[in-house]
PDB file of N, CA and C in Angstrom:
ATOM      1  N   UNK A   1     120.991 103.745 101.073  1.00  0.00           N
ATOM      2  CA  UNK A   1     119.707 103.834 101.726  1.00  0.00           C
ATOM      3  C   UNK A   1     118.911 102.586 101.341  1.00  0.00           C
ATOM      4  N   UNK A   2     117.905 101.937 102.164  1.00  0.00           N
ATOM      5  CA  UNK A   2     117.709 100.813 102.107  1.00  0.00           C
ATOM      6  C   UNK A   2     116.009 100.773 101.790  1.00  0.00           C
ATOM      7  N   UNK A   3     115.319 100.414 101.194  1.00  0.00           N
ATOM      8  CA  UNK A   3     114.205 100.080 100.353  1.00  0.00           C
ATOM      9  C   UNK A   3     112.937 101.036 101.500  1.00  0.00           C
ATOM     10  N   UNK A   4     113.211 100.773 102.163  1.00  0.00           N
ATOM     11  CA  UNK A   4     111.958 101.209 103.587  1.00  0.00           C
ATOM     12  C   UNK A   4     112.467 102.312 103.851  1.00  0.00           C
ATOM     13  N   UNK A   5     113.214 103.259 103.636  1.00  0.00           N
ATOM     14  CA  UNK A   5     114.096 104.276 103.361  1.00  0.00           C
ATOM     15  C   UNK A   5     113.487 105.220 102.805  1.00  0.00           C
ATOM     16  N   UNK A   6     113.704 104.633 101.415  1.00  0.00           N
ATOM     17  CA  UNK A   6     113.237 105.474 100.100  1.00  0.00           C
ATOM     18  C   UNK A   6     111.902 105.259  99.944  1.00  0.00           C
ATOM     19  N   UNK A   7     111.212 104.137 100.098  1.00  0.00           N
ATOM     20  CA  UNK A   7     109.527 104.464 100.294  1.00  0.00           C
ATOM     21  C   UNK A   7     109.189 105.064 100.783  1.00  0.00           C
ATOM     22  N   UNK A   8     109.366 105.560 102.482  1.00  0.00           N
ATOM     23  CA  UNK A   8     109.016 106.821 103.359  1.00  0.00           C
ATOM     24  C   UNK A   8     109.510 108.323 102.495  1.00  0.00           C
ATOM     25  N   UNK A   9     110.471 107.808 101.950  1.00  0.00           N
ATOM     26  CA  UNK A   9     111.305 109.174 101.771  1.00  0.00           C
ATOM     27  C   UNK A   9     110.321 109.459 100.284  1.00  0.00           C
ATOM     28  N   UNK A  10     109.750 109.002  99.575  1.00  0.00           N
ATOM     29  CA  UNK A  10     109.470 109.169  98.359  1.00  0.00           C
ATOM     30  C   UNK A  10     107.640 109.506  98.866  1.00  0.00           C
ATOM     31  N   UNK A  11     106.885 109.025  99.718  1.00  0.00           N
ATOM     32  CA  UNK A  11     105.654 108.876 100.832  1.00  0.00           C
ATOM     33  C   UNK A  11     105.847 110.742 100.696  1.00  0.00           C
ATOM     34  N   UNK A  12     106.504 110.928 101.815  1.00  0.00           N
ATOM     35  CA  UNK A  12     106.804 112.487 102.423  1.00  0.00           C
ATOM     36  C   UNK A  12     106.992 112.951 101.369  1.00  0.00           C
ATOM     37  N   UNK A  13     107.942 112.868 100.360  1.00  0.00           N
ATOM     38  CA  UNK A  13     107.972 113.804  99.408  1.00  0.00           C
ATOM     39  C   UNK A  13     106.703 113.837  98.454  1.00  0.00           C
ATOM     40  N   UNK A  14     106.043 112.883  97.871  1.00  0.00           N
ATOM     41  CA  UNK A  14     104.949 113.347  97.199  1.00  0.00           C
ATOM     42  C   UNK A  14     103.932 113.858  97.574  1.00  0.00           C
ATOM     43  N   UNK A  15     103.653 113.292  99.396  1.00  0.00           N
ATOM     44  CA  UNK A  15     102.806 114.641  99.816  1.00  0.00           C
ATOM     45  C   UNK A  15     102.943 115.943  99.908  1.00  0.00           C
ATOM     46  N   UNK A  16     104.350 116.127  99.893  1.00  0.00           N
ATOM     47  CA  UNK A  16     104.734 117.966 100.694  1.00  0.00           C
ATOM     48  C   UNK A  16     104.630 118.416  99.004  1.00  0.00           C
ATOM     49  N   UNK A  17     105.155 118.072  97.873  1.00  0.00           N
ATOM     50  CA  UNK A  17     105.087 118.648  96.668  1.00  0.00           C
ATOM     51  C   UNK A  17     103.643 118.438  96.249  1.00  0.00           C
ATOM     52  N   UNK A  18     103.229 117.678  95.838  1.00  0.00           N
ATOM     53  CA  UNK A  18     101.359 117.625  96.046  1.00  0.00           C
ATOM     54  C   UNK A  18     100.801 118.802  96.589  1.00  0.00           C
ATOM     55  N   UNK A  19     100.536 118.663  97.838  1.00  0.00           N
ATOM     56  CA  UNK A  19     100.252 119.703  98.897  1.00  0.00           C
ATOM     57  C   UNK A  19     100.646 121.256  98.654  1.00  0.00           C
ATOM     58  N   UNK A  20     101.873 120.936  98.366  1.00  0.00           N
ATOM     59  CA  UNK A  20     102.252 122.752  97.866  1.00  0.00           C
ATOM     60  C   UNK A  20     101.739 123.215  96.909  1.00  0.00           C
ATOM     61  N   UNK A  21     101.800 122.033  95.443  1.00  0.00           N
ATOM     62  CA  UNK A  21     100.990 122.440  94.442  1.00  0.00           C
ATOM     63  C   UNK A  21      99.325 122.616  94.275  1.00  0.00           C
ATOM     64  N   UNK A  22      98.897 121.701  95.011  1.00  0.00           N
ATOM     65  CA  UNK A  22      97.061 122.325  95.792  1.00  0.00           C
ATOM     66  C   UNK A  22      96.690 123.517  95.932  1.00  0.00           C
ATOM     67  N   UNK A  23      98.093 123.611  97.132  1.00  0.00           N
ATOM     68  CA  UNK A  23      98.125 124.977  97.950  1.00  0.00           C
ATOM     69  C   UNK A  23      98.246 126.574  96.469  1.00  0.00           C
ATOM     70  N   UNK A  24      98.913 126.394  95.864  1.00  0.00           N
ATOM     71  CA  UNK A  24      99.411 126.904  95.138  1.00  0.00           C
ATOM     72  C   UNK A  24      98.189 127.554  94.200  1.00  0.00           C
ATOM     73  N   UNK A  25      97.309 126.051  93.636  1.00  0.00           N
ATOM     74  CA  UNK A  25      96.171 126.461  92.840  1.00  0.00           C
ATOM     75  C   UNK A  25      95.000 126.665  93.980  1.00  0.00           C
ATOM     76  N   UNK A  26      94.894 126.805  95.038  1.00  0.00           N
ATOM     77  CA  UNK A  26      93.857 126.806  95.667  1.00  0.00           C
ATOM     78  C   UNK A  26      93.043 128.381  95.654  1.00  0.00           C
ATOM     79  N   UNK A  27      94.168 129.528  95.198  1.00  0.00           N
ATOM     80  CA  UNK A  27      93.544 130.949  95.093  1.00  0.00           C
ATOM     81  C   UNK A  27      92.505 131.135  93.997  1.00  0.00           C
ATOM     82  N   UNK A  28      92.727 130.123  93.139  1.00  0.00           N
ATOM     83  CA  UNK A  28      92.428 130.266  91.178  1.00  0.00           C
ATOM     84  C   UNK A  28      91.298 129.779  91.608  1.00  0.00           C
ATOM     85  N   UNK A  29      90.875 128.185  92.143  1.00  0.00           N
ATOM     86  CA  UNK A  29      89.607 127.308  92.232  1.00  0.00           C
ATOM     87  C   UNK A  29      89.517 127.234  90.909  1.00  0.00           C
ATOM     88  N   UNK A  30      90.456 126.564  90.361  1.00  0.00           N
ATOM     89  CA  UNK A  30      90.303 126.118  88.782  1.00  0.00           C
ATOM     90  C   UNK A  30      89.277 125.256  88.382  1.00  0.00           C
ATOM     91  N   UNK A  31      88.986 124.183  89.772  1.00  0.00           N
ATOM     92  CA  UNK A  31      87.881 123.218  89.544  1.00  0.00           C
ATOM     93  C   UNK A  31      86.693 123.575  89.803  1.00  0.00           C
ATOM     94  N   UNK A  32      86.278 125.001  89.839  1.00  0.00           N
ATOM     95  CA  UNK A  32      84.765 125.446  90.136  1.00  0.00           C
ATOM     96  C   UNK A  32      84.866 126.111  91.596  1.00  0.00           C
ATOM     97  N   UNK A  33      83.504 126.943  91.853  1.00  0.00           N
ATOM     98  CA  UNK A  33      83.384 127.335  93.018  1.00  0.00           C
ATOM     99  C   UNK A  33      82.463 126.740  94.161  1.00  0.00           C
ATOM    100  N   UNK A  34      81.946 125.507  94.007  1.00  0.00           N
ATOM    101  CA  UNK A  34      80.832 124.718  94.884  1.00  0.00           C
ATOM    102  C   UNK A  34      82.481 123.709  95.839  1.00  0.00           C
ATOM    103  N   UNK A  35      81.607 123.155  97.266  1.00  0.00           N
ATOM    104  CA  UNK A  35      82.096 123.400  98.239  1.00  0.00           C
ATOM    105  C   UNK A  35      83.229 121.654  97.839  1.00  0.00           C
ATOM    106  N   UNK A  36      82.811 120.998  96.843  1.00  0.00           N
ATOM    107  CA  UNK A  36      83.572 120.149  96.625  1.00  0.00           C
ATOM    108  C   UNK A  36      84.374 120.142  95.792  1.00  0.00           C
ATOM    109  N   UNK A  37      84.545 121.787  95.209  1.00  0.00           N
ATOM    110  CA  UNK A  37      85.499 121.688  94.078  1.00  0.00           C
ATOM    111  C   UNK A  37      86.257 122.394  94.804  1.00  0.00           C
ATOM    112  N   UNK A  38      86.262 122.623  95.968  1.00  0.00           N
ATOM    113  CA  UNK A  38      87.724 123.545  96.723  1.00  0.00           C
ATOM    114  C   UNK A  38      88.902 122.309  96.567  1.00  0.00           C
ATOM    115  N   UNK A  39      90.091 122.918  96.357  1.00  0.00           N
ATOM    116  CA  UNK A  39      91.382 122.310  95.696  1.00  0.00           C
ATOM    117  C   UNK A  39      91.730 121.228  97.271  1.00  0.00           C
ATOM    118  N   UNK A  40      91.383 121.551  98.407  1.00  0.00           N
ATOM    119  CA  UNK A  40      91.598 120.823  99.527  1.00  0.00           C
ATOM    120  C   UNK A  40      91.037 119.364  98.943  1.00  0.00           C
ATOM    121  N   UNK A  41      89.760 119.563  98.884  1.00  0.00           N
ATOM    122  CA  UNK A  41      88.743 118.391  98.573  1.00  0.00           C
ATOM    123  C   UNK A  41      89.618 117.469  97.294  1.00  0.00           C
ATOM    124  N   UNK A  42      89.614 118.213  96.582  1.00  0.00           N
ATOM    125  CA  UNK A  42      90.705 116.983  94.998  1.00  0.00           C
ATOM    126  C   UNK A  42      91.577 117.210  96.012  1.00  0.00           C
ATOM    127  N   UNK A  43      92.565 117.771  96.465  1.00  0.00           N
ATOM    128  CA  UNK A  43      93.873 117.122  96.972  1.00  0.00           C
ATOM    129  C   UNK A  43      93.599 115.731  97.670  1.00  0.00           C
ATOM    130  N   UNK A  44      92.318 115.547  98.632  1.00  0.00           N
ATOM    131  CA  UNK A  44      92.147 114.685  99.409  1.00  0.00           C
ATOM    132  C   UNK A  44      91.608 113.195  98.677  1.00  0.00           C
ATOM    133  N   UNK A  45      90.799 113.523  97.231  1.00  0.00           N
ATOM    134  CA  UNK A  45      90.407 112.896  96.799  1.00  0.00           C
ATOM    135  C   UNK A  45      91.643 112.104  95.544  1.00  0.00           C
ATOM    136  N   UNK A  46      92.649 113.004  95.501  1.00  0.00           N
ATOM    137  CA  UNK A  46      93.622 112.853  94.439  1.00  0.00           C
ATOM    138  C   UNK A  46      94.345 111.668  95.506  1.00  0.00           C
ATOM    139  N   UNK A  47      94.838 111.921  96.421  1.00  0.00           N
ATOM    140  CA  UNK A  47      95.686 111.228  97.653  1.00  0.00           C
ATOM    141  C   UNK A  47      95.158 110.192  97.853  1.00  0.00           C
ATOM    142  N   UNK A  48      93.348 109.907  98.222  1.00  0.00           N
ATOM    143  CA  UNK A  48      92.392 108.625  97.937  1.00  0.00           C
ATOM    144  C   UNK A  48      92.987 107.673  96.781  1.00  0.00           C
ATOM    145  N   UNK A  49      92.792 107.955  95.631  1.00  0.00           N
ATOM    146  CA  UNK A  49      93.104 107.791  94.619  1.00  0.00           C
ATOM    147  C   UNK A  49      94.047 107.172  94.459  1.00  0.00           C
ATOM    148  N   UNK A  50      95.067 107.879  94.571  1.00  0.00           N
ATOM    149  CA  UNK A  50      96.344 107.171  94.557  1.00  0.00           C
ATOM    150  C   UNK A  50      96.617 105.830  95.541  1.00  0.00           C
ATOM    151  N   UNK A  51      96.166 105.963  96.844  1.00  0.00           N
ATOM    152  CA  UNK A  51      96.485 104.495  97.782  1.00  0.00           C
ATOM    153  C   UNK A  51      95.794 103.662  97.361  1.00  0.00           C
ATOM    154  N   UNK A  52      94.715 103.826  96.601  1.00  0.00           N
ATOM    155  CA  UNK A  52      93.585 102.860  96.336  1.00  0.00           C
ATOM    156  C   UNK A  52      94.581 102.059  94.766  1.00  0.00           C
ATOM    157  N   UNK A  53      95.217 103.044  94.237  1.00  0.00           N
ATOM    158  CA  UNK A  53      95.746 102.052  93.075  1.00  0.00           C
ATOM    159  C   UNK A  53      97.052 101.721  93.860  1.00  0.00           C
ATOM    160  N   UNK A  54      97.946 102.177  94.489  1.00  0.00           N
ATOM    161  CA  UNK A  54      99.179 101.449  95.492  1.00  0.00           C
ATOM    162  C   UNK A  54      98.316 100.201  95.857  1.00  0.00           C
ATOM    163  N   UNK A  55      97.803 100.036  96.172  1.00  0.00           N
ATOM    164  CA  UNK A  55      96.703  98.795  97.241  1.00  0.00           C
ATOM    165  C   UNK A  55      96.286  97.986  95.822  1.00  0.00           C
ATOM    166  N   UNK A  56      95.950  98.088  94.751  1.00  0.00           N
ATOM    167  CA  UNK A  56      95.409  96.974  93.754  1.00  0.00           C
ATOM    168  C   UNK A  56      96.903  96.739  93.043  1.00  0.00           C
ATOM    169  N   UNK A  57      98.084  98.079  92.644  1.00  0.00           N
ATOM    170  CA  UNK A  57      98.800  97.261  91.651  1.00  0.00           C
ATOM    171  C   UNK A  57      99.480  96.401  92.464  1.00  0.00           C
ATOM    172  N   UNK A  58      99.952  96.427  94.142  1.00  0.00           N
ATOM    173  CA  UNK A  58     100.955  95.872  94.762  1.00  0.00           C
ATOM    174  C   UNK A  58      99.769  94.589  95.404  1.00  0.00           C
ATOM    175  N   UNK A  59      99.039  94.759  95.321  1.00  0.00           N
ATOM    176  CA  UNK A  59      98.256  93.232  95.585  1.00  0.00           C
ATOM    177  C   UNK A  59      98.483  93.077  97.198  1.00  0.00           C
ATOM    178  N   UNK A  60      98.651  94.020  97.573  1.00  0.00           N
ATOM    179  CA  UNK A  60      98.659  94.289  99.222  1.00  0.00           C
ATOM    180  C   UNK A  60      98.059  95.471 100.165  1.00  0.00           C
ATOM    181  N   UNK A  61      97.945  94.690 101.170  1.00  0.00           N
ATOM    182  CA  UNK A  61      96.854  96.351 101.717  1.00  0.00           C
ATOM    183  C   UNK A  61      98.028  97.388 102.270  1.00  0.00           C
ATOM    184  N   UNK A  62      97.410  98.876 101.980  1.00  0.00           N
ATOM    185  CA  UNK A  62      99.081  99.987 102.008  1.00  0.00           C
ATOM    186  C   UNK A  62      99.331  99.340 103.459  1.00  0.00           C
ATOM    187  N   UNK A  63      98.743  99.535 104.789  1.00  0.00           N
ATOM    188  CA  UNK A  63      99.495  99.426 105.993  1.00  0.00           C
ATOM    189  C   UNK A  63     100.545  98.308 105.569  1.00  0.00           C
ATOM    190  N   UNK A  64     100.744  97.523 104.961  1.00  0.00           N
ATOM    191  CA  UNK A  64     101.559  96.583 105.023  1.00  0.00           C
ATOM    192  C   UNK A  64     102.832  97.345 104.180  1.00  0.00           C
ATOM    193  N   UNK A  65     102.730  98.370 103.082  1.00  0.00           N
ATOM    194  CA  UNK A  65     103.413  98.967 102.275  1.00  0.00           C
ATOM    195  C   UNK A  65     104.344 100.470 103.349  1.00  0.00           C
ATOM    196  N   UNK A  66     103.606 101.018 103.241  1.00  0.00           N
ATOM    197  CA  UNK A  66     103.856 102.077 103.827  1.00  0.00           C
ATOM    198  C   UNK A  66     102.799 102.257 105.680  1.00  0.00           C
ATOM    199  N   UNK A  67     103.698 102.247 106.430  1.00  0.00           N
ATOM    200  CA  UNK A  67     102.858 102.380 108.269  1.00  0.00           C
ATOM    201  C   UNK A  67     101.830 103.133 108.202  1.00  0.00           C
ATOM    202  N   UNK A  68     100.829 103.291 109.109  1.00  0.00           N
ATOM    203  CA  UNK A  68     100.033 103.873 109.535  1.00  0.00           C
ATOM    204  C   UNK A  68     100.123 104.869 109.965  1.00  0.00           C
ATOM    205  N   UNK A  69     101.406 105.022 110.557  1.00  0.00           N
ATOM    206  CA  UNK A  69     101.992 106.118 111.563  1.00  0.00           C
ATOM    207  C   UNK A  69     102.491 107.179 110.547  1.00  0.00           C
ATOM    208  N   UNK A  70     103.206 106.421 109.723  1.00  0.00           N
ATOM    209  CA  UNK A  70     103.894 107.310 108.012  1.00  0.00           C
ATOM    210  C   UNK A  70     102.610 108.057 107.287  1.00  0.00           C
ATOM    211  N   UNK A  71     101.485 107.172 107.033  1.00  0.00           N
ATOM    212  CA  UNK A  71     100.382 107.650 106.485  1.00  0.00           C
ATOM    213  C   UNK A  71      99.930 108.984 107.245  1.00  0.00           C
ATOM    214  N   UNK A  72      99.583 109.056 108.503  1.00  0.00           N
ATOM    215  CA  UNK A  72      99.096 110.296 108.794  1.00  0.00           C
ATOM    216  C   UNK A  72     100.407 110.742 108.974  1.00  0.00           C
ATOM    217  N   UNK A  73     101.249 110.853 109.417  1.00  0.00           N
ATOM    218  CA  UNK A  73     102.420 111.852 109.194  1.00  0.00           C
ATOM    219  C   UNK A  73     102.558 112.572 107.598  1.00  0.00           C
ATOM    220  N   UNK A  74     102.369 111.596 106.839  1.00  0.00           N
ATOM    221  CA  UNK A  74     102.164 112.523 105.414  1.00  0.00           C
ATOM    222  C   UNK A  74     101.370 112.805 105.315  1.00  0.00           C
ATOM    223  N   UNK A  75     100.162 112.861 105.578  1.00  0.00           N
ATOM    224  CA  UNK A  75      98.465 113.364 105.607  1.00  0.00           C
ATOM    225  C   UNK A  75      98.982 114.974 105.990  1.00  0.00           C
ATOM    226  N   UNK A  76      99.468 115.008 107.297  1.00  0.00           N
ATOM    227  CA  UNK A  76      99.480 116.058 108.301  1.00  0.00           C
ATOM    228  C   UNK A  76     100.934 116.866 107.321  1.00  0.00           C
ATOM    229  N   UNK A  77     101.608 116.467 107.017  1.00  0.00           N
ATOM    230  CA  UNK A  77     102.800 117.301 105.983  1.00  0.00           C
ATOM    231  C   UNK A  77     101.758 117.605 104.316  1.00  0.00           C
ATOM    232  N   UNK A  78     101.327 117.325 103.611  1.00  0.00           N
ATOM    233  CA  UNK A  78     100.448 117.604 102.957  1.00  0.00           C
ATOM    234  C   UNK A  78      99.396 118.407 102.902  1.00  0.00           C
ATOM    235  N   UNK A  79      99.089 118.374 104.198  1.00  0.00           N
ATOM    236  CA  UNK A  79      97.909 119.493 104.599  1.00  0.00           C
ATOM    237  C   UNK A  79      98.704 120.982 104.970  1.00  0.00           C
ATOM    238  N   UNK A  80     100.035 120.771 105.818  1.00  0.00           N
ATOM    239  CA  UNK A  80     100.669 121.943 106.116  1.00  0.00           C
ATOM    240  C   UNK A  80     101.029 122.622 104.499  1.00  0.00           C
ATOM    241  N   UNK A  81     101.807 121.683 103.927  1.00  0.00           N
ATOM    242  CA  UNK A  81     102.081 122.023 102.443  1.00  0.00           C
ATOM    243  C   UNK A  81     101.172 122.960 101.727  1.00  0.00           C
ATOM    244  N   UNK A  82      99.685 122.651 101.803  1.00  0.00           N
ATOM    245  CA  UNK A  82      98.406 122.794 101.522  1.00  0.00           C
ATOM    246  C   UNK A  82      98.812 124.309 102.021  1.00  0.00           C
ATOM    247  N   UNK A  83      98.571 124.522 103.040  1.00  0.00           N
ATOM    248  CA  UNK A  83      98.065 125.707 103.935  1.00  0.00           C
ATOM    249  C   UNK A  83      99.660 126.719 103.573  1.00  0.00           C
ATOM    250  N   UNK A  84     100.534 126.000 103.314  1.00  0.00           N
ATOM    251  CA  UNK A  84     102.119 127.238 102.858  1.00  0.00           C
ATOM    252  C   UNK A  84     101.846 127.799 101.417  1.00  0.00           C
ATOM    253  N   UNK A  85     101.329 126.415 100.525  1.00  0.00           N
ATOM    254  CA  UNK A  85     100.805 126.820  99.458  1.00  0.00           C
ATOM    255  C   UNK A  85     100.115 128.282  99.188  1.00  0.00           C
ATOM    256  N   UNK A  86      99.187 127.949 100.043  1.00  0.00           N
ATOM    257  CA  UNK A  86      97.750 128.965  99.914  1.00  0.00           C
ATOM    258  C   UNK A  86      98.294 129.888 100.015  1.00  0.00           C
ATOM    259  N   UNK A  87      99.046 130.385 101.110  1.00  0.00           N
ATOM    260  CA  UNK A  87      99.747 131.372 102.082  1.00  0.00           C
ATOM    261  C   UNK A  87     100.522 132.156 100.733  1.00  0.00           C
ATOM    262  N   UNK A  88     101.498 132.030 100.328  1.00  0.00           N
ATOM    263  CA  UNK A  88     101.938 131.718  98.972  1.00  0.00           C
ATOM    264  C   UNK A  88     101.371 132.451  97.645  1.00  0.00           C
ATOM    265  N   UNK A  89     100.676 131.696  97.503  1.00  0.00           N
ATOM    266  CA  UNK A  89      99.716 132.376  96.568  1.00  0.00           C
ATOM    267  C   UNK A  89      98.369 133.651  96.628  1.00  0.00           C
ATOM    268  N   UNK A  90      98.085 133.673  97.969  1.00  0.00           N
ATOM    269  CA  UNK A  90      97.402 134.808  98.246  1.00  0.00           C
ATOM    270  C   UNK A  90      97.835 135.976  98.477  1.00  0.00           C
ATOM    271  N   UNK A  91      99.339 135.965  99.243  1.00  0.00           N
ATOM    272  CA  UNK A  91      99.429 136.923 100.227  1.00  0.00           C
ATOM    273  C   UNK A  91     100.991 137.398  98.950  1.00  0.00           C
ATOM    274  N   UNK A  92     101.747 136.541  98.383  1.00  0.00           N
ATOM    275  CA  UNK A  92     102.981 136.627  97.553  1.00  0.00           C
ATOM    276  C   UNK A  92     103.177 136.307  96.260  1.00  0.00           C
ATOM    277  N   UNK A  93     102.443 136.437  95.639  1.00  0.00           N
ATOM    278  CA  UNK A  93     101.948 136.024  94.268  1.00  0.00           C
ATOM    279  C   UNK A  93     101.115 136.693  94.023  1.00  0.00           C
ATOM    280  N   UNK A  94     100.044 136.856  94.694  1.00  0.00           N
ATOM    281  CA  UNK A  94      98.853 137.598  94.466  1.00  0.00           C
ATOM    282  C   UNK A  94      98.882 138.812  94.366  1.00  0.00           C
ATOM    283  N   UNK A  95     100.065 139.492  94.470  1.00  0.00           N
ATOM    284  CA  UNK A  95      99.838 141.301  94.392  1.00  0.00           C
ATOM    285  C   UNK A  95     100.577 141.816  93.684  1.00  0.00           C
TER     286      UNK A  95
END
């Protein structure tokens, strides 16, 4: 597998495991109950986070790293992740 390969492939995977694990703590609201400590909000802000240091250690802007098209495709797998998570933990865990 060839370098642009395993970046997508490693992209997708840290969102869908991310995302599940959000999803996962999102019943608890470990980070408080005000409307910016919902686990969505840090997931989104954790994901910020992270491109913003991809973008300073690689000394390049991400579109050039990882597509645009890849970016919201993992946005949108992260958020589903998010929402299986929850699912998960409320409805199968929870009782």
């Amino acid at each position: 597998m060839n370098r642009s390969k395993r970046l997508f492939a490693g992209w997708y995977g840290a969102m869908a495991a991310s995302g599940l694990v959000f999803g996962l703590l999102g019943e608890r609201r470990l980070f408080g109950e005000d409307v910016l400590a919902h686990p969505l909000i840090i997931y989104g802000l954790a994901v910020a986070a992270a491109l913003l240091v991809l973008r300073f250690v690689s000394g390049r802007p991400v579109p050039e790293i990882i597509t645009e098209r890849a970016l919201v495709r993992g946005g949108a797998l992260g958020l589903a992740m998010f929402l299986v998570g929850n699912f998960i933990a409320a409805h199968l865990i929870g009782r």
